[in-house]
C-alpha atoms as a PDB file:
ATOM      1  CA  UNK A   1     -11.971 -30.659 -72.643  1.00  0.00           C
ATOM      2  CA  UNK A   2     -12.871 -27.106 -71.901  1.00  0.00           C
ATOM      3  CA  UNK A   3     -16.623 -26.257 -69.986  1.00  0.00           C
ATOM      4  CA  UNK A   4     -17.972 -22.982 -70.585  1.00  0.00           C
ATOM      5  CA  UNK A   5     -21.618 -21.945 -69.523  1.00  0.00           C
ATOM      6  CA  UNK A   6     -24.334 -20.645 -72.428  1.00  0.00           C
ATOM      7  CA  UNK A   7     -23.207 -17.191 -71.537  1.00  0.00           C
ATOM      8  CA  UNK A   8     -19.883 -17.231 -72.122  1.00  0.00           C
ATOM      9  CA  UNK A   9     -20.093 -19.436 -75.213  1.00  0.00           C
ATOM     10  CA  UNK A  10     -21.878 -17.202 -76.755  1.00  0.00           C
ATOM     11  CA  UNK A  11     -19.926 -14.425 -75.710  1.00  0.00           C
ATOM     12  CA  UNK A  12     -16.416 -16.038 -77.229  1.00  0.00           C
ATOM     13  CA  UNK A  13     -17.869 -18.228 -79.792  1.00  0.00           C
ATOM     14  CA  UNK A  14     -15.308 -17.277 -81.983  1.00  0.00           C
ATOM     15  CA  UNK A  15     -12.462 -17.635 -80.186  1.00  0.00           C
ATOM     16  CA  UNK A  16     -13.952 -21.484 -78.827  1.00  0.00           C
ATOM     17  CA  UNK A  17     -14.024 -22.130 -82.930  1.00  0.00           C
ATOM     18  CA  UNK A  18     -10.275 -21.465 -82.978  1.00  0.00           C
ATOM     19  CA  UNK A  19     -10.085 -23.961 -80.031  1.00  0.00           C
ATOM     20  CA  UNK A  20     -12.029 -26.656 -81.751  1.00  0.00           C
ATOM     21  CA  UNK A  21     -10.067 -26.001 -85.136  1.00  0.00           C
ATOM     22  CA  UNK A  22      -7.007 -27.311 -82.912  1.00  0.00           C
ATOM     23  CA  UNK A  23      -9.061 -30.117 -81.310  1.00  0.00           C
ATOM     24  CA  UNK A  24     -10.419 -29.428 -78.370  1.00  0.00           C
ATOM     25  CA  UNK A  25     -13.750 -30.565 -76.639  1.00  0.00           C
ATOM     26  CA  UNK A  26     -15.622 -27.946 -75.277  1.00  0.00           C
ATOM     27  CA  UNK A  27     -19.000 -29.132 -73.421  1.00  0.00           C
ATOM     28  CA  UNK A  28     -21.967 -26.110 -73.211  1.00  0.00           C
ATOM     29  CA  UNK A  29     -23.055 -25.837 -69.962  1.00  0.00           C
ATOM     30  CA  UNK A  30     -26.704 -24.542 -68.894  1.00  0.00           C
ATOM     31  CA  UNK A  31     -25.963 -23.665 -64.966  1.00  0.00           C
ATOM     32  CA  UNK A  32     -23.509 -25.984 -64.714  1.00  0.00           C
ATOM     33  CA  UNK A  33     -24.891 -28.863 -66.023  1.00  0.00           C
ATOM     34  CA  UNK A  34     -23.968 -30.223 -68.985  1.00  0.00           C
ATOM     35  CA  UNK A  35     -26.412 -29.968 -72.079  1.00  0.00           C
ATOM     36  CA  UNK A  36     -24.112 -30.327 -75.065  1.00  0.00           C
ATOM     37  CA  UNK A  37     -20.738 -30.965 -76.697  1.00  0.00           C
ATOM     38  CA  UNK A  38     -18.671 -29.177 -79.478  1.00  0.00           C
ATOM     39  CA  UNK A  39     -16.604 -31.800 -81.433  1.00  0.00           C
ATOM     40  CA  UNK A  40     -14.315 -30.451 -84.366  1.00  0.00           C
ATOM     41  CA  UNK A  41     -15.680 -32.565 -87.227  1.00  0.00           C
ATOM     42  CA  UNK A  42     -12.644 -35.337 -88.654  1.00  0.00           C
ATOM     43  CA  UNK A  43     -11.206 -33.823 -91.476  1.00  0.00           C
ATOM     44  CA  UNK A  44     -11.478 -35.001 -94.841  1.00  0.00           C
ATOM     45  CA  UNK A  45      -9.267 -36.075 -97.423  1.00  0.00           C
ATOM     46  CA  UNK A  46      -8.000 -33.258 -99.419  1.00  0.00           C
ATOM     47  CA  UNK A  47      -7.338 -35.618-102.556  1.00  0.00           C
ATOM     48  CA  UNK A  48     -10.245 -36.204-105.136  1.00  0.00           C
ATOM     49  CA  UNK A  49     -11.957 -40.100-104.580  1.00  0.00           C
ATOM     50  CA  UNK A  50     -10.424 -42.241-107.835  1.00  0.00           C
ATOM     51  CA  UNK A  51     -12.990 -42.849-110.494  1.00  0.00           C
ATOM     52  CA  UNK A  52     -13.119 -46.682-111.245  1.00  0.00           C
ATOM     53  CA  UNK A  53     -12.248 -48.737-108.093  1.00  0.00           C
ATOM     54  CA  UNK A  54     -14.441 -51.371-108.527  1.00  0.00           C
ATOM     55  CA  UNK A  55     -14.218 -51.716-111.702  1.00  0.00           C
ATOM     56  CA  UNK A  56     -14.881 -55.332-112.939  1.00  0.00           C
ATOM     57  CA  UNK A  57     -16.078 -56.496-109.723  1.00  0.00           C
ATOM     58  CA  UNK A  58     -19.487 -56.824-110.854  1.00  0.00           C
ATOM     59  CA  UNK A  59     -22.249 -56.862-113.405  1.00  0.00           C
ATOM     60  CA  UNK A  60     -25.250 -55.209-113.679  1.00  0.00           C
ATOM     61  CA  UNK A  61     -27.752 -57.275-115.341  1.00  0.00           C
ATOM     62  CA  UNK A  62     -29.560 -56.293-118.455  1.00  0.00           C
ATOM     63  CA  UNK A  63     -32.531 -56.766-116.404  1.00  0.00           C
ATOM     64  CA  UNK A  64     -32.150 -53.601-114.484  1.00  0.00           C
ATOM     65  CA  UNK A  65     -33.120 -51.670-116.881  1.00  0.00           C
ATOM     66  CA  UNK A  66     -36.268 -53.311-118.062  1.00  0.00           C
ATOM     67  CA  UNK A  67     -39.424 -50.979-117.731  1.00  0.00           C
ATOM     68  CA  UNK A  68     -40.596 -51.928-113.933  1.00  0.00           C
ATOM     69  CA  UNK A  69     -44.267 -53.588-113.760  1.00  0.00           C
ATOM     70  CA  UNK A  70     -47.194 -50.940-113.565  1.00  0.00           C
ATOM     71  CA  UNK A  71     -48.207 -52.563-110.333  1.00  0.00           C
ATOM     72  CA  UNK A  72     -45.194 -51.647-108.864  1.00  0.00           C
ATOM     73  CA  UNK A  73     -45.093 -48.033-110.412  1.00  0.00           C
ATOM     74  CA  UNK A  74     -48.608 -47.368-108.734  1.00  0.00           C
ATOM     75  CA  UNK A  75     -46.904 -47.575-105.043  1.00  0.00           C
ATOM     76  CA  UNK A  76     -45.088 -44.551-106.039  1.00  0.00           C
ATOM     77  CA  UNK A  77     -47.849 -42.168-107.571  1.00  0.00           C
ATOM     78  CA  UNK A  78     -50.027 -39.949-105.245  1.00  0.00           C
ATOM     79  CA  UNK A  79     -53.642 -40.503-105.954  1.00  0.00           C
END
């Protein structure tokens, strides 16, 4: 975990990006008190999601797509 005051954060922002990157902490001091913390965000899978995984593991009703009930419409216009 690296601590850095406001200053110098925003003096070597870029280079503290190139730290996080690798996956450091690095907590943003305002006179030496603690105010924030830089996390590098968890990568994500490079591989497209498969279409179709739960596929047969339910129904949707023929219901859902009836016309829904005026009443019920009215909660959603702005009058």
């Amino acid at each position: 975990m690296i601590k850095v005051n406001i200053h110098q954060a925003k003096t070597h922002f870029s280079s503290y990006l190139a730290k996080l990157k690798k996956g450091e902490t690095i907590v943003i001091c305002n006179r030496n008190i603690p105010v924030a913390e830089l996390r590098p965000i968890q990568s994500t899978s490079s591989k497209p999601r498969p279409i179709g995984l739960a596929k047969n593991k339910f129904k949707i009703p023929d219901e859902f797509f009836d016309e829904l009930p005026q009443e019920f419409l009215n909660y959603f216009s702005h009058k």
